[in-house]
Protein backbone atom coordinates (compact mmCIF):
# COMPACT_ATOMS: atom_id res chain seq x y z
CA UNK A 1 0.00 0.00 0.00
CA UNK A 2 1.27 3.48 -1.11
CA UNK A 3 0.58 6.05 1.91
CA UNK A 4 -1.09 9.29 1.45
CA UNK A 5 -1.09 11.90 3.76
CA UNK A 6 -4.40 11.17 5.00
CA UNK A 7 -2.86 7.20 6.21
CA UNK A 8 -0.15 9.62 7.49
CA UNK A 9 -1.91 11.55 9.84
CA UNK A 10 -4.07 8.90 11.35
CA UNK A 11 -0.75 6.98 12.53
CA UNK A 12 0.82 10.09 13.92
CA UNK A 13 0.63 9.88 17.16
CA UNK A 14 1.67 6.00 17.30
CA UNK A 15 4.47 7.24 14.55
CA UNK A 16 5.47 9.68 17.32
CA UNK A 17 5.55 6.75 20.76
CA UNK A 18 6.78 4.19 17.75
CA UNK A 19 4.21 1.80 18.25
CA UNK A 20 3.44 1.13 15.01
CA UNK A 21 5.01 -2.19 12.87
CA UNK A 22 8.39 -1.82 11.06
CA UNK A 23 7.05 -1.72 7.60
CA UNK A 24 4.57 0.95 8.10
CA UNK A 25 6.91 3.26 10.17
CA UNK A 26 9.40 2.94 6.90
CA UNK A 27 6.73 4.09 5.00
CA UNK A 28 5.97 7.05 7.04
CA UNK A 29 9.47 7.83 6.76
CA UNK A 30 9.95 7.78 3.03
CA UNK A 31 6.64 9.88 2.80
CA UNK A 32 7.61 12.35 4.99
CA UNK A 33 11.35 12.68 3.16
CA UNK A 34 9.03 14.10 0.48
CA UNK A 35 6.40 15.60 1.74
CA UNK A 36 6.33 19.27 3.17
CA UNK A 37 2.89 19.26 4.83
CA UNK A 38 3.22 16.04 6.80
CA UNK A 39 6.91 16.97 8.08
CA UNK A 40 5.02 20.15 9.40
CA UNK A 41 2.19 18.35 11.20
CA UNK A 42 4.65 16.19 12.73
CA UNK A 43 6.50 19.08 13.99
CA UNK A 44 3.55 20.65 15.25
CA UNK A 45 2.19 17.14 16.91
CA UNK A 46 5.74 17.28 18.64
CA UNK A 47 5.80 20.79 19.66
CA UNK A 48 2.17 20.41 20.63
CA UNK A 49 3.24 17.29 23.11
CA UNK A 50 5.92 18.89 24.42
CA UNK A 51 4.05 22.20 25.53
CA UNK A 52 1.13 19.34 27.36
CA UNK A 53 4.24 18.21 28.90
CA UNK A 54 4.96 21.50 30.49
CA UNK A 55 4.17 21.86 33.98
CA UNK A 56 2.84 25.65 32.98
CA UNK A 57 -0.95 25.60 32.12
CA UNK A 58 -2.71 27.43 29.67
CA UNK A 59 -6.50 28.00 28.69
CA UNK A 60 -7.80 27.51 25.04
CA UNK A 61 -10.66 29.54 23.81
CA UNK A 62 -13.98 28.59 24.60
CA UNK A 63 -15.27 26.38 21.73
CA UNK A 64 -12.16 25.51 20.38
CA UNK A 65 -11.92 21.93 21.18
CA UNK A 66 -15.24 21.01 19.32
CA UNK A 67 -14.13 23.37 16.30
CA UNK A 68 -11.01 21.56 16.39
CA UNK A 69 -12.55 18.29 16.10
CA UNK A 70 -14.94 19.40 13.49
CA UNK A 71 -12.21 21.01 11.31
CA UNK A 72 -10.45 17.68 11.51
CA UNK A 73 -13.14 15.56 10.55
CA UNK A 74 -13.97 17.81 7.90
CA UNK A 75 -10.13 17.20 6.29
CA UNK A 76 -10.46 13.54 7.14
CA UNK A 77 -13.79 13.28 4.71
CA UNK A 78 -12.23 15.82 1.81
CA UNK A 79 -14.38 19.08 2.50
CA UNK A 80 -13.00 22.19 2.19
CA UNK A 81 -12.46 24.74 5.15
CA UNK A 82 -15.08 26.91 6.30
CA UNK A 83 -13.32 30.29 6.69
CA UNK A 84 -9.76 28.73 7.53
CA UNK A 85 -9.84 29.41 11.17
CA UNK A 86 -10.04 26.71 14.23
């Protein structure tokens, strides 16, 4: 199976604690040598991790969470952005 960048980004996370098999993580690997837009997210997912790591708390807009989720699922199923914000 040739990965896109939508197999990318549902194995992220388990990309990032490298729990998933062998094959597929070499896969990841030789898509992200060539692709700019998954390198990024995986930077961000990192960055992102790191800053939940940190023992300083912070408070997200109200709503955010759910427009998060919606924007997400909205990439996942190939629609087009609202207005482009979160």
């Amino acid at each position: 199976m040739k990965l896109n960048c939508k197999h990318v980004w549902m194995y992220i996370s388990d990309y990032i604690d490298n729990s998933v098999d062998p094959e597929l993580r070499l896969q990841i690997e030789r898509h992200l040598e060539h692709c700019e837009i998954c390198s990024a997210i995986l930077d961000s997912t990192r960055n992102i991790l790191y800053l939940t790591a940190d023992d300083r708390t912070f408070t997200l807009p109200i709503g955010f969470s759910e427009r998060l989720h919606a924007r997400i699922r909205g990439e996942l199923a190939g629609h087009p952005r609202d207005n482009g914000e979160i």
